[in-house]
Protein backbone atom coordinates (compact mmCIF):
# COMPACT_ATOMS: atom_id res chain seq x y z
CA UNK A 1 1.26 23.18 -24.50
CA UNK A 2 2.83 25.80 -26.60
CA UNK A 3 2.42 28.55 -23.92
CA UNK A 4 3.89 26.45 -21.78
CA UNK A 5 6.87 26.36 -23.66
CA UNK A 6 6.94 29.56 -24.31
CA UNK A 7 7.33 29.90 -20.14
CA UNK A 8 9.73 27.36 -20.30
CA UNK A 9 12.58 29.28 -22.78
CA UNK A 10 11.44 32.76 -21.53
CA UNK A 11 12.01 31.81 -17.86
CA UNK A 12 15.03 29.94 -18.50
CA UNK A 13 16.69 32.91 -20.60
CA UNK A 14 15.65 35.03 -17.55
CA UNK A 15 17.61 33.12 -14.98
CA UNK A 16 20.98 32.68 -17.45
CA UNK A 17 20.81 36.53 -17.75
CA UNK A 18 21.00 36.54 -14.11
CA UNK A 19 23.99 36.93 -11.96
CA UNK A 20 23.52 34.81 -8.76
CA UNK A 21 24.19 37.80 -6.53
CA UNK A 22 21.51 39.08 -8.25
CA UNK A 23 18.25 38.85 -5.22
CA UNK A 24 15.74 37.77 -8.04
CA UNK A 25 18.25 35.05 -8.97
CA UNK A 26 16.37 32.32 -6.22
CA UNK A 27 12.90 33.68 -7.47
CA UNK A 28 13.57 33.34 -10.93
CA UNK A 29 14.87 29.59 -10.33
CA UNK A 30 11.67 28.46 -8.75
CA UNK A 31 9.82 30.49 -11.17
CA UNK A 32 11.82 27.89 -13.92
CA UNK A 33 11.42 25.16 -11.78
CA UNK A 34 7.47 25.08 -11.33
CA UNK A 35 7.22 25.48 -14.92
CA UNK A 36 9.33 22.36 -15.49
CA UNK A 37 7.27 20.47 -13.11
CA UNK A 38 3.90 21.29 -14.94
CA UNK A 39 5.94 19.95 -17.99
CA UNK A 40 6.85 16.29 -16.62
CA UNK A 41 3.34 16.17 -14.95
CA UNK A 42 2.41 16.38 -18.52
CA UNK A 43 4.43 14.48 -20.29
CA UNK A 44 6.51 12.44 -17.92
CA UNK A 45 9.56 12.95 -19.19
CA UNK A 46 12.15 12.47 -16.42
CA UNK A 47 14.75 14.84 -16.85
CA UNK A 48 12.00 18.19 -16.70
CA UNK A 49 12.19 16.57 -13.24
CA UNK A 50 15.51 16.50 -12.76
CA UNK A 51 16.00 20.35 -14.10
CA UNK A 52 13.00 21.01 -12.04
CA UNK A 53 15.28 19.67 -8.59
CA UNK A 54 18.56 20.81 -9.81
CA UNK A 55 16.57 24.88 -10.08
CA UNK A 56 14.91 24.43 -6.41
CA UNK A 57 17.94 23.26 -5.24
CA UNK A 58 19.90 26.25 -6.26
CA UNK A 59 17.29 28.91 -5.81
CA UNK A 60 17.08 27.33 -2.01
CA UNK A 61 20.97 27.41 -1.59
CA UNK A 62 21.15 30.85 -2.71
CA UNK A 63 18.62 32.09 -0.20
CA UNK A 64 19.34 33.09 3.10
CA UNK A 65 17.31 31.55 6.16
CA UNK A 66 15.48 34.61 7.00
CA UNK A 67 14.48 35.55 3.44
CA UNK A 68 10.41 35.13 4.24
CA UNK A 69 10.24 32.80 0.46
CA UNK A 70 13.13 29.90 2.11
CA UNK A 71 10.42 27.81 3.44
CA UNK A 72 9.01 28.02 -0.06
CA UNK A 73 11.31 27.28 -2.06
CA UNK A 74 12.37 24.60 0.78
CA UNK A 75 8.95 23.17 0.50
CA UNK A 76 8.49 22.82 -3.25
CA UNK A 77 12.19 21.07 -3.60
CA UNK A 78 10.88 18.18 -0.62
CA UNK A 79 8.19 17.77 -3.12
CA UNK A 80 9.94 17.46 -6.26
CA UNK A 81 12.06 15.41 -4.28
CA UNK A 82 9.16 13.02 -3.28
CA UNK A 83 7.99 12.86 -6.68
CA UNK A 84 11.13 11.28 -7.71
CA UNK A 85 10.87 8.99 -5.07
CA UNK A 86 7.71 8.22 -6.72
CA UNK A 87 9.12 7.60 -9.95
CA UNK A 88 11.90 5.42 -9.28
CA UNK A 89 12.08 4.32 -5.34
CA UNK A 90 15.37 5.65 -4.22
CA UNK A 91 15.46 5.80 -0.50
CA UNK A 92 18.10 8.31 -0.66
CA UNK A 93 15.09 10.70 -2.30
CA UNK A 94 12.68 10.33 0.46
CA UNK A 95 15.08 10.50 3.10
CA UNK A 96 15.91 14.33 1.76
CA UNK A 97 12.40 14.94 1.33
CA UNK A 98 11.93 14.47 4.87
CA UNK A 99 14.95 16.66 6.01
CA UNK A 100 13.86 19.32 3.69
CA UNK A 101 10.04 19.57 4.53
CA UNK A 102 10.93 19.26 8.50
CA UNK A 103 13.42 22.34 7.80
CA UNK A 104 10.23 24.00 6.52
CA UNK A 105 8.58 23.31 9.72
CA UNK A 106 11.41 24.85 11.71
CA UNK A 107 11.36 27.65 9.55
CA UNK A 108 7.61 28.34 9.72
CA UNK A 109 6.60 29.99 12.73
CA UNK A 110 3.93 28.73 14.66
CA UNK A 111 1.19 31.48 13.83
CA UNK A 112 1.86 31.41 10.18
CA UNK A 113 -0.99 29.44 7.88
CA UNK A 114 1.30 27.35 6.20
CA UNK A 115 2.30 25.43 9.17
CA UNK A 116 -0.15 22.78 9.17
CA UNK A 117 0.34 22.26 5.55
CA UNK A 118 3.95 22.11 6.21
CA UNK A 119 3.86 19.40 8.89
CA UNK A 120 1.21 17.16 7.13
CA UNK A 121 3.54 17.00 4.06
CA UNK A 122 6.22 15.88 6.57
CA UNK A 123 3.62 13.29 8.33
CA UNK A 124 3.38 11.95 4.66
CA UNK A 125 6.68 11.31 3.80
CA UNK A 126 7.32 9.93 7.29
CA UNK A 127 4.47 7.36 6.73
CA UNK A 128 5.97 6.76 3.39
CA UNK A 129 9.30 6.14 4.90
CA UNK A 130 7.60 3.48 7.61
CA UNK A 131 5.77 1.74 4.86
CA UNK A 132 9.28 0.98 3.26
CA UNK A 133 11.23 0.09 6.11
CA UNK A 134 8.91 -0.61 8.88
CA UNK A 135 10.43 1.94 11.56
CA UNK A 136 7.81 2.68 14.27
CA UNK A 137 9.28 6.04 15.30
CA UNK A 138 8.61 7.06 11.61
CA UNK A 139 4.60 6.13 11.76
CA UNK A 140 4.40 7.52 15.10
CA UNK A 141 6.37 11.21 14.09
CA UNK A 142 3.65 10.76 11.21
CA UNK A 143 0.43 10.90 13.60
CA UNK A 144 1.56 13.49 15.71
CA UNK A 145 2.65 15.91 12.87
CA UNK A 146 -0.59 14.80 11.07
CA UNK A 147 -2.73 15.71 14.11
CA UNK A 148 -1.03 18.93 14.98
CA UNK A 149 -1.31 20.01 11.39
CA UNK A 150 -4.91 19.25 11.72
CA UNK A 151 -5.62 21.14 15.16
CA UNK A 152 -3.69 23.93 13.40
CA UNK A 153 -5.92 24.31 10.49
CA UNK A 154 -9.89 25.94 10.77
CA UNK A 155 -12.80 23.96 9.71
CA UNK A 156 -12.92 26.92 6.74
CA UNK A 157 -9.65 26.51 5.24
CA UNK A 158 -9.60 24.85 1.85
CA UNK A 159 -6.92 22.55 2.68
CA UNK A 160 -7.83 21.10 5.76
CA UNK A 161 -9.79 18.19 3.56
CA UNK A 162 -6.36 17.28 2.92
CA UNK A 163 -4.73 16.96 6.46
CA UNK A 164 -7.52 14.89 7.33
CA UNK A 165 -6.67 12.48 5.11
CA UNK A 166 -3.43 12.49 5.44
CA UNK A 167 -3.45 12.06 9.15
CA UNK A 168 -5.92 9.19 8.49
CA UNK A 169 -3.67 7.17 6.40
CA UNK A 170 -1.25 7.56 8.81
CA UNK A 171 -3.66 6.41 11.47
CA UNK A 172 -4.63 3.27 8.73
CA UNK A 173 -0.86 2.39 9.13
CA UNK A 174 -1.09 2.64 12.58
CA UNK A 175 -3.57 0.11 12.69
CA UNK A 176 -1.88 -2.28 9.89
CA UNK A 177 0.65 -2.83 12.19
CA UNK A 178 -0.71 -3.00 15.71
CA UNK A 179 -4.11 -4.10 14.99
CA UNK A 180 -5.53 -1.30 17.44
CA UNK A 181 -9.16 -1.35 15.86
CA UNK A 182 -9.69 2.55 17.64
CA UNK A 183 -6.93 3.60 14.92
CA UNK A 184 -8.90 2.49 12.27
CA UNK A 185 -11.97 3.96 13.06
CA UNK A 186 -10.48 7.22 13.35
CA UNK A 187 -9.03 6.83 10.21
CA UNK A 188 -12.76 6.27 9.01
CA UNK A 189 -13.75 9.78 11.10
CA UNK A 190 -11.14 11.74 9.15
CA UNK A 191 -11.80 10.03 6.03
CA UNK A 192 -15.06 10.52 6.17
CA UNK A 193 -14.71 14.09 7.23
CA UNK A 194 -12.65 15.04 4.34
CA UNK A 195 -15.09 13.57 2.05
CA UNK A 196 -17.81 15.93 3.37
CA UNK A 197 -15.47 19.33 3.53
CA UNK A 198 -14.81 18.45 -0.18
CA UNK A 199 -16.92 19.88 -2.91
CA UNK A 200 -17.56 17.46 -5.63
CA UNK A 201 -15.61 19.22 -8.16
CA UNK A 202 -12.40 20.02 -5.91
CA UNK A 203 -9.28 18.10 -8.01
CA UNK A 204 -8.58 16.47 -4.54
CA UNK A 205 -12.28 14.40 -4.26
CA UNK A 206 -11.04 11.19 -5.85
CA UNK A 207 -8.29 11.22 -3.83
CA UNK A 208 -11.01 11.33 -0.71
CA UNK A 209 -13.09 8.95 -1.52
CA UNK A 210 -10.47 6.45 -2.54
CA UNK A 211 -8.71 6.81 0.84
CA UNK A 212 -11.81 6.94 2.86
CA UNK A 213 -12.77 3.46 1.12
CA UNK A 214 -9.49 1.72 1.66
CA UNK A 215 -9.83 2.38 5.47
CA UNK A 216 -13.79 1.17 5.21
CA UNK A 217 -12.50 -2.04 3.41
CA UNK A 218 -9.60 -2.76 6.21
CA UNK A 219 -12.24 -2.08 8.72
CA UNK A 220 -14.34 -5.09 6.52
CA UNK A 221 -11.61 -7.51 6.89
CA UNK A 222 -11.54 -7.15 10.78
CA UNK A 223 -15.09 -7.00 11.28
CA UNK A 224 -16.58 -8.66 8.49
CA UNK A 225 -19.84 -5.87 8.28
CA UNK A 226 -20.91 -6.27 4.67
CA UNK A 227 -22.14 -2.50 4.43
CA UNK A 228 -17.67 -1.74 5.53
CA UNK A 229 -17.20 -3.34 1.81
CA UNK A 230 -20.15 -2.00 0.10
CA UNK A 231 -19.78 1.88 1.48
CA UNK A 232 -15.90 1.05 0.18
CA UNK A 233 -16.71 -0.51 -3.43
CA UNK A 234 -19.25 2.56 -3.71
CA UNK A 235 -16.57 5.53 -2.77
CA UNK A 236 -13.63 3.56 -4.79
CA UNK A 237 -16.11 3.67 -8.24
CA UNK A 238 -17.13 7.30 -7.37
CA UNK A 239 -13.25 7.90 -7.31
CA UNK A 240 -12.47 5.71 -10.55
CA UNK A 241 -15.22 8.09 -12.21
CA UNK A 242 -14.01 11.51 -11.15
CA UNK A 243 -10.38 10.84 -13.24
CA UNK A 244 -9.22 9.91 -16.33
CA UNK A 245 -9.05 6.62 -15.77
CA UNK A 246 -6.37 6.32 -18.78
CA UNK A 247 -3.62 8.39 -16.82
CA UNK A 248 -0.68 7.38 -14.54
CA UNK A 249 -2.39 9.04 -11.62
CA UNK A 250 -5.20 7.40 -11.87
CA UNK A 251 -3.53 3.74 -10.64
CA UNK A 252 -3.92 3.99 -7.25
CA UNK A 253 -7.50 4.24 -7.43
CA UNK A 254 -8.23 1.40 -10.29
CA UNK A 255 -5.50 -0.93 -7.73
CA UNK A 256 -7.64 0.20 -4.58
CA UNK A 257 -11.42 -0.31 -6.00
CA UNK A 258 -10.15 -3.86 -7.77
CA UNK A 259 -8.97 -4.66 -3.77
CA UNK A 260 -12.17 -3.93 -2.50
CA UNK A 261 -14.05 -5.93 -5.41
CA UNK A 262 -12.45 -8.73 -5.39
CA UNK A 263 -13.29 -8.84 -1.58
CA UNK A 264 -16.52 -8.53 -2.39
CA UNK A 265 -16.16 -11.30 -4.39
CA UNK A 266 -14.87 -13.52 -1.83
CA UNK A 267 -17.61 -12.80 0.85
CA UNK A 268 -20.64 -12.75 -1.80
CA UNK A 269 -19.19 -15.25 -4.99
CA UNK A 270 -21.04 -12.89 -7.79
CA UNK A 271 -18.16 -13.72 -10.59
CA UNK A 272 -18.44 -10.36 -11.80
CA UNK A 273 -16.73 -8.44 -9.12
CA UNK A 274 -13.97 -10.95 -9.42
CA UNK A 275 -14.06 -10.06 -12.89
CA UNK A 276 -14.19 -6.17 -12.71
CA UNK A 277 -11.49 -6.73 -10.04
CA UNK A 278 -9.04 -8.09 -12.36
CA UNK A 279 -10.02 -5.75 -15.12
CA UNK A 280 -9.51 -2.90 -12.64
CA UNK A 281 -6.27 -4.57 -11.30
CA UNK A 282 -4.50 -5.06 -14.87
CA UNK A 283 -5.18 -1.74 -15.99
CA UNK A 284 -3.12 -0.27 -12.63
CA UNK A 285 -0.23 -2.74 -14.15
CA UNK A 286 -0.22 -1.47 -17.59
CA UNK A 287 -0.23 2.31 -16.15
CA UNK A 288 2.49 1.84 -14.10
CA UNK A 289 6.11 2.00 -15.31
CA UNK A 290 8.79 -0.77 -14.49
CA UNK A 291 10.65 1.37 -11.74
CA UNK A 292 7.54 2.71 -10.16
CA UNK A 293 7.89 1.75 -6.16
CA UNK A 294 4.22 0.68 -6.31
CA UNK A 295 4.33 -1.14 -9.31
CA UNK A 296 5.16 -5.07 -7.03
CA UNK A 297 2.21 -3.85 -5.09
CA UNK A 298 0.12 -3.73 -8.39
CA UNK A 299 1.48 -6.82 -9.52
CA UNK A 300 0.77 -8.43 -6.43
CA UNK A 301 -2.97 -7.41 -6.34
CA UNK A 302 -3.03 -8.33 -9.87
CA UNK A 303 -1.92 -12.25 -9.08
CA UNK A 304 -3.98 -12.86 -5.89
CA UNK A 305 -7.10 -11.63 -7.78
CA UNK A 306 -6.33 -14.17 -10.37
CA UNK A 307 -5.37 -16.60 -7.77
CA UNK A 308 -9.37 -16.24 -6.71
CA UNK A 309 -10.23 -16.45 -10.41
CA UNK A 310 -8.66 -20.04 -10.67
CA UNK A 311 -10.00 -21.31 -7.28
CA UNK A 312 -13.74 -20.54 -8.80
CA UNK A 313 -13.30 -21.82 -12.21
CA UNK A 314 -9.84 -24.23 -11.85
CA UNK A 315 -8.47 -22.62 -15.20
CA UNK A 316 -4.88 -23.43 -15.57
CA UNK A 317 -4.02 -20.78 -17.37
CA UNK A 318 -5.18 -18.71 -14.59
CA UNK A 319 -3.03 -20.47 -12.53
CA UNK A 320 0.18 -20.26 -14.48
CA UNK A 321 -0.66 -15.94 -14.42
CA UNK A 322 -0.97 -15.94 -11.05
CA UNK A 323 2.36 -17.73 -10.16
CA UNK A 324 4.38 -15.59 -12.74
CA UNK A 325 2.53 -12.69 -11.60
CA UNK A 326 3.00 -13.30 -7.90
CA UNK A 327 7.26 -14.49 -8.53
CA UNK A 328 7.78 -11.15 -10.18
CA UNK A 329 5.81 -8.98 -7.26
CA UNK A 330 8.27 -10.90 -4.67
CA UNK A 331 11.59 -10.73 -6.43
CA UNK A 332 10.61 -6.66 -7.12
CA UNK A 333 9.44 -5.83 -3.96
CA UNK A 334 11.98 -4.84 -1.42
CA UNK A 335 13.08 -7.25 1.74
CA UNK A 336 12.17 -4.97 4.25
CA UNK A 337 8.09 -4.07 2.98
CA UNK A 338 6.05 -4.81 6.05
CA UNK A 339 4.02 -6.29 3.72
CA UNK A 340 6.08 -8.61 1.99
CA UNK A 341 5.27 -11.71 3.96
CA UNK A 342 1.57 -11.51 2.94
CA UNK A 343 2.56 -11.68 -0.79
CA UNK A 344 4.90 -14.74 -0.22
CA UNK A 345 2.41 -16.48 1.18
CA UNK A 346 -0.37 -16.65 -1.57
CA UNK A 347 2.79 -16.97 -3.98
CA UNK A 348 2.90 -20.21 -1.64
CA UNK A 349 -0.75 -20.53 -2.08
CA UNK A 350 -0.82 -20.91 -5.52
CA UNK A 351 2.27 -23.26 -5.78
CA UNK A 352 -0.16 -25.65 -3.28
CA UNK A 353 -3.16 -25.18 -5.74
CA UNK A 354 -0.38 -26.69 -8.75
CA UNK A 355 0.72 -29.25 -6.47
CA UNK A 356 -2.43 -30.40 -6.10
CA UNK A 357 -3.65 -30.53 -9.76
CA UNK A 358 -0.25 -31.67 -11.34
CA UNK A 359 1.08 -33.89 -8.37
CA UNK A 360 4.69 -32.28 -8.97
CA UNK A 361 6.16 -32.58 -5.54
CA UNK A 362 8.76 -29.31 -6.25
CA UNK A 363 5.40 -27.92 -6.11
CA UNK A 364 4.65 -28.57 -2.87
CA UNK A 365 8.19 -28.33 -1.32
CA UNK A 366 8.41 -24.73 -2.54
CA UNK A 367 4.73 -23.98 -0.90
CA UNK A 368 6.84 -24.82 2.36
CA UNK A 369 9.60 -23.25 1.84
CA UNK A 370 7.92 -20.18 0.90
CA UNK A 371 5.17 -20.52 3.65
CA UNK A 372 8.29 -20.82 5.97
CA UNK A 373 10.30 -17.91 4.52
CA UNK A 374 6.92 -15.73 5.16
CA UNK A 375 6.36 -16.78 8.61
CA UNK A 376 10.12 -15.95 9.15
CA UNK A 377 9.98 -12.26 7.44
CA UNK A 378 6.90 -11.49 8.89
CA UNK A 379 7.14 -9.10 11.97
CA UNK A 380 5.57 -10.84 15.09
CA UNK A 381 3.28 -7.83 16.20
CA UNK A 382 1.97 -7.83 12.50
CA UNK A 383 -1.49 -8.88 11.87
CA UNK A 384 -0.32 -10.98 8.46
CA UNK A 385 2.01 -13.21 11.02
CA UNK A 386 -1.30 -15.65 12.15
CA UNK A 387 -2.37 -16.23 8.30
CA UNK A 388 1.13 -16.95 7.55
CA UNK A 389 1.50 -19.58 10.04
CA UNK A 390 -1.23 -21.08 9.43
CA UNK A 391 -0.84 -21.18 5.44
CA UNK A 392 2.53 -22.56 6.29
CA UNK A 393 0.75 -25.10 8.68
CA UNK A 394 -1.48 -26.16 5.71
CA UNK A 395 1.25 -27.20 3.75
CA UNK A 396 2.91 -29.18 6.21
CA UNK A 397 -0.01 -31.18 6.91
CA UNK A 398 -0.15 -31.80 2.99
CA UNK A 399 3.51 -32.96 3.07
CA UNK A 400 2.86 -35.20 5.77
CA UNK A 401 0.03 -37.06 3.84
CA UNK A 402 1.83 -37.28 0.85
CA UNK A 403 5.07 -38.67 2.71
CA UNK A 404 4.59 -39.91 6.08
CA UNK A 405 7.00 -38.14 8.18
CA UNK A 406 4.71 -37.40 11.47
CA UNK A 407 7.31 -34.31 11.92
CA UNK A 408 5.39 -32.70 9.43
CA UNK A 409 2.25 -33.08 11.15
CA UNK A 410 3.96 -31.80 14.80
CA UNK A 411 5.26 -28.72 13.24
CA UNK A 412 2.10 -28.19 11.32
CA UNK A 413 0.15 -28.23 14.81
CA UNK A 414 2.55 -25.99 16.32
CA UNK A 415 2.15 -23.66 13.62
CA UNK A 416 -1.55 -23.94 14.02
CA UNK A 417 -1.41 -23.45 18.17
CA UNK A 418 1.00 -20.61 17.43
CA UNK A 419 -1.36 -19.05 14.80
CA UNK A 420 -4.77 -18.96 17.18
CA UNK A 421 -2.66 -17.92 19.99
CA UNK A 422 -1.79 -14.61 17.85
CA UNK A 423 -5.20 -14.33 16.89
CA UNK A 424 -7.81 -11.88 18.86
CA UNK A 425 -11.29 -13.14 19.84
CA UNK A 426 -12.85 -10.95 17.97
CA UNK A 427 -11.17 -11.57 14.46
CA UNK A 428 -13.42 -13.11 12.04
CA UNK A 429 -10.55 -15.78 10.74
CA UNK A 430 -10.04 -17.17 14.51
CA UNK A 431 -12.82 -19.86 14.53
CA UNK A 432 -10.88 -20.83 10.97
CA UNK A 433 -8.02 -21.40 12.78
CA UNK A 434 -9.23 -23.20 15.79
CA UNK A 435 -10.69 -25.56 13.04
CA UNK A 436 -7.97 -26.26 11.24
CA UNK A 437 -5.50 -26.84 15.07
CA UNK A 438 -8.51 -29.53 15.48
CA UNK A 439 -8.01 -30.92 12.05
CA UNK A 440 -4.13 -31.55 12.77
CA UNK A 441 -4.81 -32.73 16.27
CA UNK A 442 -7.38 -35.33 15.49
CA UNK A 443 -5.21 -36.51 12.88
CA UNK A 444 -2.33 -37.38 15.37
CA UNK A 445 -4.22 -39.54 17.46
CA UNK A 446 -5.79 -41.16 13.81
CA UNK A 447 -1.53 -41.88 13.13
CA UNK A 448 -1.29 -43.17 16.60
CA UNK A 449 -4.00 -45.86 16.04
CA UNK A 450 -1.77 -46.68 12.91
CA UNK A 451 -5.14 -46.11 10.75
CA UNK A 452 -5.03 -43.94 7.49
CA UNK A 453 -3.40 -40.60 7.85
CA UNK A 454 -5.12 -37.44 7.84
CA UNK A 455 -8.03 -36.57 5.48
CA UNK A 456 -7.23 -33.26 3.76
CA UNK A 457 -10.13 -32.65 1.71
CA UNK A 458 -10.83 -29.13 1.27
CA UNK A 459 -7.10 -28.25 2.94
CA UNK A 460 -6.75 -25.60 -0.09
CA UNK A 461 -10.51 -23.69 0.17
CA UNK A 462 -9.20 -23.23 3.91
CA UNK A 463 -5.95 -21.52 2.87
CA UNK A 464 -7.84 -19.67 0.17
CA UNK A 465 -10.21 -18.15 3.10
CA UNK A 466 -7.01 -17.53 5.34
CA UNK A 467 -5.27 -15.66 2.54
CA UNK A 468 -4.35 -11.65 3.86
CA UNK A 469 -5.37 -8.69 1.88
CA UNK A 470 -1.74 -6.94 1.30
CA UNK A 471 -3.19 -3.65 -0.62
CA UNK A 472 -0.58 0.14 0.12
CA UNK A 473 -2.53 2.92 1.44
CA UNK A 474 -3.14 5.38 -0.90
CA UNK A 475 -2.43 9.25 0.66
CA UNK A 476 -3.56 12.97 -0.81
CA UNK A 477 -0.03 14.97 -0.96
């Protein structure tokens, strides 16, 4: 640490002894800058990042557009920039990120080597800026500077790892929100691609493997092919392993391999995945700071994990966790995360599973009104929009039970016809939901006969099974 200190002062006496006509001035700056960076990857201390910005900024306005170091210097400020984004979720961040890495493209001409490296790191924070705000055009600028940056780039070069799985998250997105299963699978090729460019002692592997497994474990939850989830639980540990799984950058991998084994869990029942899931999960929590943008996500996975927990073992204080846990993620997260729906829901879930054992009706009248509020945020060409209407559905056929009001049960069969009609044929939770429409519909003409309303036994392990996985991709920058 000492030496880099030493770089620190020496470089930082350099540039103050520096007029800025001077043409060293912008080289000196980014010379400062880089070293400042090193420092808060270190020690994340938040203002070596701002220095680190307020340097690139300068040596980057003090450079003229020809200068052949610009898209450098142009480059490594959109990253800095990112990072902060990272730290502490301003918008206004990424959105300069993205203006100053596609000025590196347009400064970059097309034969140069750096090209593809400059437009994957725009693809990134593109998809970044879709998974916030849910703006098509951004996902689709994403793929097509992902692909081009990967047609751009040999076989040979040491990078190109990277661009593949880049453009595969992307591609993962892609299929997140349209539910095109060819997306996916390419996202698999890439992945898997990347994987086997990568040398097992690159500093990008874990980053590999983790990706390539959360794209096998989406491709589980549409298919339902047990050796999706294994292949992913396998390549998330391998990741885990590969990093200090006591640092800050190691939470997207602990949050991504806890996803995948609590799936496991909930396919197989072995209590120890569930429990290596939460173990997993809780760690990404306590590694994350309070204004980390991920941290809701963490939070979230955290709660629905423990959700499953109570459901095996009907622990209350399980239960009380998960509905603080799954509160906080909501309130945190912002209104317009695509995935935001998915996380009210089981916050719904788990107000149900309360109802239920303490008979408090607030209980059950919040399950609805969050149930609603999910159906109504949730975007109607997104997957999570079917298992929202039919949580919400599962709930109103409760309510109907414990009050009477055959309203309830209408809208609860709506939400049920609306739910399967959303649903492909080939999605593993469609003969679920054509179960549950016959449930409600059988139970109308039982009300009609004026004999005893609707049975509901084992209503709550059905909205357990319906219950969405909501985990963020996880990129290589």
């Amino acid at each position: 640490m000492s030496d880099l200190e030493n770089a620190i002062l020496n470089r930082q006496k350099a540039v103050d002894l520096t007029d800025d006509g001077d043409q060293n001035k912008a080289s000196l700056l980014s010379d400062l800058g880089s070293s400042l960076q090193s420092r808060f990857e270190r020690l994340g201390d938040l203002s070596n990042l701002e220095n680190t910005i307020l340097n690139l900024q300068k040596a980057v306005n003090l450079t003229d557009d020809r200068h052949q170091d610009k898209t450098t210097y142009i480059s490594n400020l959109g990253t800095t920039q990112q990072s902060r984004f990272d730290q502490l979720g301003d918008l206004s961040d990424l959105e300069n990120t993205i203006l100053n890495r596609q000025k590196a493209v347009d400064l970059t001409d097309a034969g140069d080597k750096s090209k593809g490296l400059c437009l994957s790191y725009l693809g990134v924070s593109q998809q970044i800026h879709f998974d916030r705000l849910g703006d098509l055009s951004d996902l689709e600028n994403s793929i097509t500077n992902g692909q081009q940056a990967v047609n751009l780039t040999d076989d040979a070069d040491q990078i190109k790892a990277s661009l593949l799985s880049n453009l595969g998250s992307s591609l993962q997105s892609c299929f997140h929100r349209l539910g095109d299963l060819s997306d996916l699978k390419n996202a698999i090729m890439n992945g898997q691609q990347a994987v086997n460019l990568t040398d097992d002692g690159h500093q990008n592997k874990a980053s590999l493997l983790s990706n390539l497994g959360l794209s096998q474990r989406i491709h589980f939850d549409r298919l339902g092919d047990l050796s999706d989830l294994e292949n992913a639980i396998t390549n998330g540990q391998q990741a885990v392993n590969l990093i200090d799984d006591r640092l800050k950058s190691s939470t997207p991998r602990l949050s991504a391999l806890g996803v995948s084994q609590r799936n496991c869990f909930e396919w197989l029942g072995n209590l120890s995945n569930l429990d290596n899931a939460i173990l997993n999960l809780q760690k990404a929590v306590d590694l994350t700071d309070d204004r980390h943008p991920d941290r809701p996500l963490y939070i979230a996975n955290l709660g629905t994990a423990q959700l499953r927990h109570f459901e095996r073992l009907d622990d209350s204080y399980d239960l009380e966790n998960v509905i603080l846990n799954l509160q906080k993620a909501v309130d945190l997260m912002d209104d317009r995360d695509p995935d935001r729906p998915l996380h009210i829901m089981n916050l719904g879930t788990a107000q149900l599973h309360r109802f239920e054992r303490l008979g408090d009706s607030s209980d059950l009248e919040n399950a609805i009104m969050n149930g609603q509020n999910a159906v109504d945020v949730a975007d109607g060409g997104h997957r999570s929009k079917a298992s929202c209407l039919s949580h919400l559905s599962i709930s109103q056929t409760i309510f109907f039970k414990w009050i009477g009001d055959l309203l309830d049960l209408e809208n609860a069969i709506f939400n049920r016809q609306k739910a399967v009609e959303l649903t492909d044929d080939g999605d593993p939770y469609q003969s679920m939901y054509l179960s549950n429409l016959g449930i409600s519909t059988h139970s109308v003409n039982m009300h009609a006969r004026s004999v005893l309303p609707i049975v509901y036994i084992g209503t709550l392990r059905a909205c357990q099974q319906i219950s969405a996985d909501a985990s963020q991709s996880v990129w290589a920058d």
